[in-house]
Structures are given as structure tokens and as C-alpha cells.
C-alpha atoms as a PDB file:
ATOM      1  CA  UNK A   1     156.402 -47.941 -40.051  1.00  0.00           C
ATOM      2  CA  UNK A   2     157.649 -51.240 -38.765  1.00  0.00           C
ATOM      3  CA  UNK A   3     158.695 -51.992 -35.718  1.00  0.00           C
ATOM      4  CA  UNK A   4     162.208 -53.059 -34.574  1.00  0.00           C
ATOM      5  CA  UNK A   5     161.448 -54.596 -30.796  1.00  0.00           C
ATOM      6  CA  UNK A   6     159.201 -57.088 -29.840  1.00  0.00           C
ATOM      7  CA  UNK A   7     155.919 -55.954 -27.932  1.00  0.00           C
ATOM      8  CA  UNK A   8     155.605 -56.201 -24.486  1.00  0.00           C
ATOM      9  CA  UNK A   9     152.947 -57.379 -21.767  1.00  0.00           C
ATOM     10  CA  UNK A  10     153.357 -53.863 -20.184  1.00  0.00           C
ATOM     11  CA  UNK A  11     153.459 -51.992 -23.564  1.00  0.00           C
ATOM     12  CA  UNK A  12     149.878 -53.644 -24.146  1.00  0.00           C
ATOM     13  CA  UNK A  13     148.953 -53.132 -20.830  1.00  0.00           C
ATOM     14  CA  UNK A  14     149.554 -49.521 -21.289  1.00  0.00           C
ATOM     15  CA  UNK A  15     147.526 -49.137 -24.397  1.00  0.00           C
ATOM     16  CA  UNK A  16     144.315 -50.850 -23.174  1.00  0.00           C
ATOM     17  CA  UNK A  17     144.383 -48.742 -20.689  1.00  0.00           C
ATOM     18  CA  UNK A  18     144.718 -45.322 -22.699  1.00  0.00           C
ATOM     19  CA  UNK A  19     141.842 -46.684 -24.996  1.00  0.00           C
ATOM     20  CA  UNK A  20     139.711 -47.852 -21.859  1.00  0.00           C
ATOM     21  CA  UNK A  21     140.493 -44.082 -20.210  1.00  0.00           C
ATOM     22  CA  UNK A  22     139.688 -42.242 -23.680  1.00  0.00           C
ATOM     23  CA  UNK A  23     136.041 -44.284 -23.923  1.00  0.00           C
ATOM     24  CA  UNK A  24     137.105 -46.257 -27.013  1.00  0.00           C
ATOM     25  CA  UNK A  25     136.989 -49.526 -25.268  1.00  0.00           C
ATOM     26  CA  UNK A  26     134.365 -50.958 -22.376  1.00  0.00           C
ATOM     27  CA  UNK A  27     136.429 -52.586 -20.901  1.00  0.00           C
ATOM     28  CA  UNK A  28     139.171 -55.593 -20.746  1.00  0.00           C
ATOM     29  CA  UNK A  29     140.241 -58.637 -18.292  1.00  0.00           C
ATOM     30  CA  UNK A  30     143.857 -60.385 -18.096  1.00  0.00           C
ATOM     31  CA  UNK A  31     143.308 -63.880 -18.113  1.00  0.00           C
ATOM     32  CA  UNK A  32     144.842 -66.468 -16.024  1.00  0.00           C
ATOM     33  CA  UNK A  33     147.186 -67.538 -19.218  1.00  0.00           C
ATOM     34  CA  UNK A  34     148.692 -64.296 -19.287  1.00  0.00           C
ATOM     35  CA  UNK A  35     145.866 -63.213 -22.398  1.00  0.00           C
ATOM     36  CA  UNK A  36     143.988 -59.577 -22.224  1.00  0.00           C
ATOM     37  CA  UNK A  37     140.195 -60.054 -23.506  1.00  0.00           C
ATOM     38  CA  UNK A  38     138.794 -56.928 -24.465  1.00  0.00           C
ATOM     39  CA  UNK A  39     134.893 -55.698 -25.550  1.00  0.00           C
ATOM     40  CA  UNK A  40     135.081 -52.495 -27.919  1.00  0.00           C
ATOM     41  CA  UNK A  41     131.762 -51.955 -26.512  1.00  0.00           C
ATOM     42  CA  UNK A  42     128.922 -53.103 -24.304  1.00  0.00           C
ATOM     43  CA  UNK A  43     127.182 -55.570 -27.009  1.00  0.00           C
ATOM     44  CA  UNK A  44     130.017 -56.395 -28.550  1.00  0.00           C
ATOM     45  CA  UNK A  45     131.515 -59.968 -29.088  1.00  0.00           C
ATOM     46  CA  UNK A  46     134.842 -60.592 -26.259  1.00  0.00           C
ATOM     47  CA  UNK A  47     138.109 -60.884 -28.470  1.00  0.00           C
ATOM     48  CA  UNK A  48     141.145 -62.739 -26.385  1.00  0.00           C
ATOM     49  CA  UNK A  49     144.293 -61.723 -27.101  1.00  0.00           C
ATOM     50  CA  UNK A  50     147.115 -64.470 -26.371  1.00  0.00           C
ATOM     51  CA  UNK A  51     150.072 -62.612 -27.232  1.00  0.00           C
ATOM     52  CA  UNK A  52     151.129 -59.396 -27.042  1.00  0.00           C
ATOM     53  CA  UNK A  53     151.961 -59.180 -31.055  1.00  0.00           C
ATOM     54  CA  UNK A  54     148.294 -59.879 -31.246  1.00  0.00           C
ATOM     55  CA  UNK A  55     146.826 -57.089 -28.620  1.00  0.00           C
ATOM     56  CA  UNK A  56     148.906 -54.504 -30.400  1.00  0.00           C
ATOM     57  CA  UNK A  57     147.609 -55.558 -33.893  1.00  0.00           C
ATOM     58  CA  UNK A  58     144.264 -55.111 -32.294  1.00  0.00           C
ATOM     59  CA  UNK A  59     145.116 -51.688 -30.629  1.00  0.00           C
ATOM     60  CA  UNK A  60     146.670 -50.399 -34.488  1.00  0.00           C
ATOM     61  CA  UNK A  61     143.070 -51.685 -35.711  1.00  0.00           C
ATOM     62  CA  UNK A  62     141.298 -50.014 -32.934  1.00  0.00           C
ATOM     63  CA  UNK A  63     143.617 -46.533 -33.509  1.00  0.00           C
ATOM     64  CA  UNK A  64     142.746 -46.696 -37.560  1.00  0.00           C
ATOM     65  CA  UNK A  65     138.737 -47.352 -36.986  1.00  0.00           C
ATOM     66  CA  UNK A  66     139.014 -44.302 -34.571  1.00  0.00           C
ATOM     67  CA  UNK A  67     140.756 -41.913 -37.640  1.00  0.00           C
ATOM     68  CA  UNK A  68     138.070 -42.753 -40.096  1.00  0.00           C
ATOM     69  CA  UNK A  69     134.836 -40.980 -40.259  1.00  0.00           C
ATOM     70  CA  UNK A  70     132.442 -42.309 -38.352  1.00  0.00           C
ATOM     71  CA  UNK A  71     130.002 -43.108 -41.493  1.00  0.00           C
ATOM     72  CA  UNK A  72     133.001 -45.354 -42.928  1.00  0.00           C
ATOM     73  CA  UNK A  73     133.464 -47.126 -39.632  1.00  0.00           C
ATOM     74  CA  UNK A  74     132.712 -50.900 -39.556  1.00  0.00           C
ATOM     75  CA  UNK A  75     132.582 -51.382 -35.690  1.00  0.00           C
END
């Protein structure tokens, strides 16, 4: 399904938070630039985030690794 608005600061805001309050992520920081940087978990590498497009594409990523089985998961 494609979306038809743009996404939005609060939108991502919103879903980091879900994923942090479910376990599936650490934990994530909003940067002074307005950017979220997230860890998926404690050893893993920071990703930043600089636009909201971008922290829902990694959110959709994060939603799919958490359908498959976990012996197909990459992360």
C-alpha cells in the first residue's frame, strides 16, 4: 500500500516509541538537527535518521524483520 501524505516528525515520533515500549528497539535520541538515531539493540551499530521519509522506511523494515521467523531474520 502506498501512502498518500507525507510523514510526519510526530508520526515517527510515535512509532519509535511503540517499538521502544514493545522491546524491539534499545533505544533512540533526537538530534539537535531535528534527526532520530536509533540502536535496534544494545551492540548494534547507531543508524541516524534525517528525515522523517527515512525513519518510517526504517520502522516498515523494523515491522517486516519482526513478521519473519526468527531463523530467517538478518538483524
Amino acid at each position: 500500500m502506498r501512502r498518500t501524505t507525507p510523514a510526519t516528525r510526530a508520526e515517527v515520533d510515535t512509532w519509535l516509541t511503540v517499538l521502544l515500549g514493545h522491546g524491539h528497539l534499545h533505544r533512540f535520541e533526537h538530534g539537535p538537527d531535528g534527526a532520530w538515531t536509533v540502536w535496534r539493540t544494545t551492540t548494534s551499530a547507531a543508524f541516524t535518521l534525517h528525515h522523517p521519509v527515512l525513519a518510517i522506511d526504517y520502522v516498515a523494515r523494523t515491522l517486516l524483520d519482526l513478521r519473519r521467523p526468527a531463523s530467517e531474520r538478518h538483524r
